[in-house]
C-alpha atoms as a PDB file:
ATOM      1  CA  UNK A   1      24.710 -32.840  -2.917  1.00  0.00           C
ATOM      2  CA  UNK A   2      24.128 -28.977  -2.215  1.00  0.00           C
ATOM      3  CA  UNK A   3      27.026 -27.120   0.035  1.00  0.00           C
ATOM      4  CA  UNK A   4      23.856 -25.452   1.625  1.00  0.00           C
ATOM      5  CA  UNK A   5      20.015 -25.951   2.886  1.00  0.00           C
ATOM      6  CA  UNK A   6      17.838 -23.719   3.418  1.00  0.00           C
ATOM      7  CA  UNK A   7      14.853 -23.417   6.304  1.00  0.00           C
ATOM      8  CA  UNK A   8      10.964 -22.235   4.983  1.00  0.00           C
ATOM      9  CA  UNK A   9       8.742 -20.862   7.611  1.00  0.00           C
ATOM     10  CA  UNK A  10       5.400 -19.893   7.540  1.00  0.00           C
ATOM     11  CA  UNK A  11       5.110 -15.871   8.795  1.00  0.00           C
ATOM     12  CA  UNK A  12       1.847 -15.700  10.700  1.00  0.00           C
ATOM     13  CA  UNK A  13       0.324 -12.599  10.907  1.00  0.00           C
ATOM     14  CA  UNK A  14       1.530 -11.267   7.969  1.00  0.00           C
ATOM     15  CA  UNK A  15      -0.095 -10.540   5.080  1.00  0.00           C
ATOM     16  CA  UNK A  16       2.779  -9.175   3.142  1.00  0.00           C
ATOM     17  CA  UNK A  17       6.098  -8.681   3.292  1.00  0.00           C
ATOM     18  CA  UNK A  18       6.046  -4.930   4.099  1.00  0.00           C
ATOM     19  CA  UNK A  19       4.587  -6.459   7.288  1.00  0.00           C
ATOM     20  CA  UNK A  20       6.798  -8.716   7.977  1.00  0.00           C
ATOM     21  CA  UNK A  21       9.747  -5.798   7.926  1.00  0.00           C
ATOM     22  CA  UNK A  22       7.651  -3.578   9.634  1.00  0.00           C
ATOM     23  CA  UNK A  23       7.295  -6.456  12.605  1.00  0.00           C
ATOM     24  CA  UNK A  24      11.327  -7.317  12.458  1.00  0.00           C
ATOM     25  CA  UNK A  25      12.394  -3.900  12.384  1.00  0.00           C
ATOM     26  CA  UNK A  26       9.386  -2.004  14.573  1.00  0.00           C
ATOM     27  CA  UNK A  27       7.865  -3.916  16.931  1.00  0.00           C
ATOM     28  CA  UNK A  28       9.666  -7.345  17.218  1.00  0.00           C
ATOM     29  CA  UNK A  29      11.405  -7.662  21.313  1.00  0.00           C
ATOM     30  CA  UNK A  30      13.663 -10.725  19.229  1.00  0.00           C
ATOM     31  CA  UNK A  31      16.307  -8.208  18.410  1.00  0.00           C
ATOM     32  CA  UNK A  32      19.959  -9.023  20.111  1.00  0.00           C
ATOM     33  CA  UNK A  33      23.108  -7.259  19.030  1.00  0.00           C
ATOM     34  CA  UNK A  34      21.375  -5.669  16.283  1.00  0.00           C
ATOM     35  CA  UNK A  35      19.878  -8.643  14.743  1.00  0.00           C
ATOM     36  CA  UNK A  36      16.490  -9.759  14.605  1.00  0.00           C
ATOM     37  CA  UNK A  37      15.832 -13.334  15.606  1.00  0.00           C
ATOM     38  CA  UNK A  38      13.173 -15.634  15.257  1.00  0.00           C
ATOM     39  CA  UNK A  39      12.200 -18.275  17.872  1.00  0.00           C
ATOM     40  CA  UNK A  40      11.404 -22.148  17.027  1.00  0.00           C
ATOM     41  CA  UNK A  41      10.784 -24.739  19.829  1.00  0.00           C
ATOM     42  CA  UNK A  42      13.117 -27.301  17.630  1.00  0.00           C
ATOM     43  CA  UNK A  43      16.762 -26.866  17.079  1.00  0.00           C
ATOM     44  CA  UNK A  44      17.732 -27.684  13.296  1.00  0.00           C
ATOM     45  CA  UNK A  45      19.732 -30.564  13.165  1.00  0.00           C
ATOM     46  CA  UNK A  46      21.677 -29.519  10.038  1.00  0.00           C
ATOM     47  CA  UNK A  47      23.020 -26.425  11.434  1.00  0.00           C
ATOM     48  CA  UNK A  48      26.102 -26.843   9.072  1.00  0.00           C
ATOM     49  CA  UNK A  49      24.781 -27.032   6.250  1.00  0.00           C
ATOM     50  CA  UNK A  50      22.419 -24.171   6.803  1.00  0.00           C
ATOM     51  CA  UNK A  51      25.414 -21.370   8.216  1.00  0.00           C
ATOM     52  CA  UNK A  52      27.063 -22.596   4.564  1.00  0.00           C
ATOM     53  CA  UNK A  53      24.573 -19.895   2.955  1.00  0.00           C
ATOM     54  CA  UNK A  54      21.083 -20.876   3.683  1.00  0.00           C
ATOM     55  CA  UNK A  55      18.412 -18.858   3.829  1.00  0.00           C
ATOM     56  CA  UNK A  56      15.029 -18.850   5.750  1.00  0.00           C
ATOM     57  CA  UNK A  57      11.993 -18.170   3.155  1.00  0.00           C
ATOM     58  CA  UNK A  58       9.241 -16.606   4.017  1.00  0.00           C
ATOM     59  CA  UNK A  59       5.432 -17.827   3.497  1.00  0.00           C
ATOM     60  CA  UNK A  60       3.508 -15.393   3.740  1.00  0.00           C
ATOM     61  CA  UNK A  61      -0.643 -16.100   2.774  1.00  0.00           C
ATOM     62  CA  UNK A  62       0.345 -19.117   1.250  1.00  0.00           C
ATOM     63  CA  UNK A  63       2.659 -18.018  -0.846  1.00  0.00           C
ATOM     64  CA  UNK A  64       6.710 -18.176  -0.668  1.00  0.00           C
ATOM     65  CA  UNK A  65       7.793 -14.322  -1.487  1.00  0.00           C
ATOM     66  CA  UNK A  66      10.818 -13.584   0.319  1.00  0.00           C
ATOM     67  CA  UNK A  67      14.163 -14.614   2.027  1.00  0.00           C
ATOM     68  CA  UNK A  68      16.294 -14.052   4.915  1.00  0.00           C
ATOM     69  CA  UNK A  69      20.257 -14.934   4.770  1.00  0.00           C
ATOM     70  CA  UNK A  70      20.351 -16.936   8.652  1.00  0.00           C
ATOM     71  CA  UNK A  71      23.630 -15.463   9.873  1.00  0.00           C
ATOM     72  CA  UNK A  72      23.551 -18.024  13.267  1.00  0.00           C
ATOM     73  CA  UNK A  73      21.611 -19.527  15.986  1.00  0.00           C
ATOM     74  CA  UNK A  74      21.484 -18.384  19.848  1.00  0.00           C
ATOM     75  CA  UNK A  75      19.873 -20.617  22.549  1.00  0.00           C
ATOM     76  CA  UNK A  76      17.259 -18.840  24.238  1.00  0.00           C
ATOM     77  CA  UNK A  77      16.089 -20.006  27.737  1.00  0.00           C
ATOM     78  CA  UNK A  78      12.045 -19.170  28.008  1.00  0.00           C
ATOM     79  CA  UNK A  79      10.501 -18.148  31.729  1.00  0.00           C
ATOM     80  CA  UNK A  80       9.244 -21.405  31.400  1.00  0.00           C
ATOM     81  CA  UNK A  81      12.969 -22.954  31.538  1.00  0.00           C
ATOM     82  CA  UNK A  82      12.275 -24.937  28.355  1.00  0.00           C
ATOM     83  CA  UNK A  83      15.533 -24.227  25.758  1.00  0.00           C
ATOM     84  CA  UNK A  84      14.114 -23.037  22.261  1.00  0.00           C
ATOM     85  CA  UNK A  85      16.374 -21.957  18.882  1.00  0.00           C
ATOM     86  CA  UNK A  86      16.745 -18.409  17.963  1.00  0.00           C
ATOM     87  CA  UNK A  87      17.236 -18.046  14.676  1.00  0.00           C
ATOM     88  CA  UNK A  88      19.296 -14.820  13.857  1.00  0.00           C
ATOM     89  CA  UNK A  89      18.138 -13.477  10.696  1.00  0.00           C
ATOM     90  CA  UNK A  90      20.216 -10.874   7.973  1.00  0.00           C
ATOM     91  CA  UNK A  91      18.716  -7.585   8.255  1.00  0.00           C
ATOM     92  CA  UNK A  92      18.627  -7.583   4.860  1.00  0.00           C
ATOM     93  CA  UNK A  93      14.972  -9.066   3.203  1.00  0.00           C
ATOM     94  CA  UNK A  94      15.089 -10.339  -0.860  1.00  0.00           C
ATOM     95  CA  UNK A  95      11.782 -10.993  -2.649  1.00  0.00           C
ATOM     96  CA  UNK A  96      11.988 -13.538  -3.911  1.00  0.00           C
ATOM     97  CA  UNK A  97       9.369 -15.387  -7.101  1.00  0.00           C
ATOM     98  CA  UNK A  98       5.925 -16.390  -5.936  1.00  0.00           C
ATOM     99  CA  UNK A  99       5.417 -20.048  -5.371  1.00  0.00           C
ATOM    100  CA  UNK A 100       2.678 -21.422  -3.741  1.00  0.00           C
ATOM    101  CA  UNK A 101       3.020 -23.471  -0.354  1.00  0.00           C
ATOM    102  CA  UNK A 102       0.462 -25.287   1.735  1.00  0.00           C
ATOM    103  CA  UNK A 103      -0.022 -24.608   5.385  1.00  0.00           C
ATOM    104  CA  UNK A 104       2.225 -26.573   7.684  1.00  0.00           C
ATOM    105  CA  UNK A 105       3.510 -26.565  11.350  1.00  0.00           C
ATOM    106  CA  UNK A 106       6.809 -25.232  12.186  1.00  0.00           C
ATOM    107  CA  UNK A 107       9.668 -25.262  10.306  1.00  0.00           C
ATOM    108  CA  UNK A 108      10.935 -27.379   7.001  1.00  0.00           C
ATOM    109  CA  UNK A 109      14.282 -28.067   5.284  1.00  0.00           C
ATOM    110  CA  UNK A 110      13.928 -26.482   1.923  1.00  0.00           C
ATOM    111  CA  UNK A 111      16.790 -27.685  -0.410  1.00  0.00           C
ATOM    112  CA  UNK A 112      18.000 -25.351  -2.769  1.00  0.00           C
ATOM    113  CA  UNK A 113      16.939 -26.622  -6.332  1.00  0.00           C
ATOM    114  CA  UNK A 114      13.232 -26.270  -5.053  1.00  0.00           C
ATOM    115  CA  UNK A 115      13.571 -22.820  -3.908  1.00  0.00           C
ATOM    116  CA  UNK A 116      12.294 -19.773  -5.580  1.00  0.00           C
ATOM    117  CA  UNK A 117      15.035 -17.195  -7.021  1.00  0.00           C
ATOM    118  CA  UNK A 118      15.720 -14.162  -6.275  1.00  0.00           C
ATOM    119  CA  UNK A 119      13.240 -11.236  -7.969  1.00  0.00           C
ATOM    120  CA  UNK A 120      15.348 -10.273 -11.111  1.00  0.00           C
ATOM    121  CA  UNK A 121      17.075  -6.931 -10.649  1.00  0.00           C
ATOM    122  CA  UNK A 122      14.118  -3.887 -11.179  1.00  0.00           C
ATOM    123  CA  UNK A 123      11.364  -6.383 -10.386  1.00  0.00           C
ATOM    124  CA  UNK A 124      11.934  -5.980  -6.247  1.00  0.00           C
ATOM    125  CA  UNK A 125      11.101  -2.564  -6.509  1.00  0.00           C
ATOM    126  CA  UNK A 126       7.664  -3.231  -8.173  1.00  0.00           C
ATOM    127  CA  UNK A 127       4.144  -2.778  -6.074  1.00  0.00           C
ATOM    128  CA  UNK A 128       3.199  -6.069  -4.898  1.00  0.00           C
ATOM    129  CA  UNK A 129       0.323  -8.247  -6.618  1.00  0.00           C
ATOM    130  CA  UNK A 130      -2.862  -8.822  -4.833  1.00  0.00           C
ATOM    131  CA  UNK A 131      -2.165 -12.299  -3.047  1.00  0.00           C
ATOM    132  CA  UNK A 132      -5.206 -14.153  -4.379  1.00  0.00           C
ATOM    133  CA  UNK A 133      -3.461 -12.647  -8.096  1.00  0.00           C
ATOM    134  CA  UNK A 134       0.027 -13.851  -7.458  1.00  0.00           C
ATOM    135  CA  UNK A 135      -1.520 -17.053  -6.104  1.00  0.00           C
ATOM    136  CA  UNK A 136      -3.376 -17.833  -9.166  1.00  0.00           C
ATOM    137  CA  UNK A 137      -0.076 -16.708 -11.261  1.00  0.00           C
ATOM    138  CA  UNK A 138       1.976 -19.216  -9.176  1.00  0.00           C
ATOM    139  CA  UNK A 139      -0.144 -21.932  -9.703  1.00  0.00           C
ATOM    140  CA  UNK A 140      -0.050 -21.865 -13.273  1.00  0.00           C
ATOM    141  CA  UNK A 141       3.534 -21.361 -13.683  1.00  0.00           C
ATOM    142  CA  UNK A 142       3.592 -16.899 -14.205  1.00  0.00           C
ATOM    143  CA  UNK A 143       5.822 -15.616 -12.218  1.00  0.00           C
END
């Protein structure tokens, strides 16, 4: 059994993950105490095993390509008095291999052995792939 699990989240809006840090870090209001946090109506139930060194990755046009470390969780009350999870999210974003992921609603568990690694050292700095190219890699086993 892993000591960890990890969360995978689709990013909507973004199209890459230069977006995705320019939305965190620019023009996100989910910032508290420095941190940027992102909001989910359901509360993870394995909030253990996730603070144990999980990570939330990031699907951005259907593709997994990067990771968050989750450092916590806050409860946030909405105007509309409903209680929703914010996730609190390292500042800190690692590209991660392309793997290809199908549209789904909220959140998922990802456990570790099927998540992508971490971009080999050198490779993070590279310009990104056209998606529909890294797509295509993915799917045929080139990362």
């Amino acid at each position: 059994m892993a000591s960890h699990i990890n969360m995978l989240k689709l990013s909507v809006g973004s199209e890459s993950v230069e977006q995705l840090i320019d939305w965190q870090r620019h023009r996100s209001r989910q910032i508290a105490d420095g941190a940027y946090y992102h909001i989910t109506r359901m509360w993870p139930k394995r909030t253990d095993e996730i603070l144990a060194g999980g990570s939330m990755y990031w699907v951005i046009g259907g593709l997994i390509q990067c990771r968050q470390k989750i450092t916590g969780f806050r409860e946030i009350m909405g105007e509309d008095g409903i209680r929703r999870c914010g996730i609190v999210l390292d500042a800190e974003v690692v590209r991660t291999d392309i793997a290809p992921k199908r549209p789904f609603q909220g959140w998922r568990y990802l456990n570790p052995e099927d998540a992508p690694g971490d971009l080999r050292p050198g490779r993070a700095t590279e310009a990104a792939l056209p998606p529909s190219l890294a797509a295509a890699l993915a799917e045929i086993g080139v990362r």
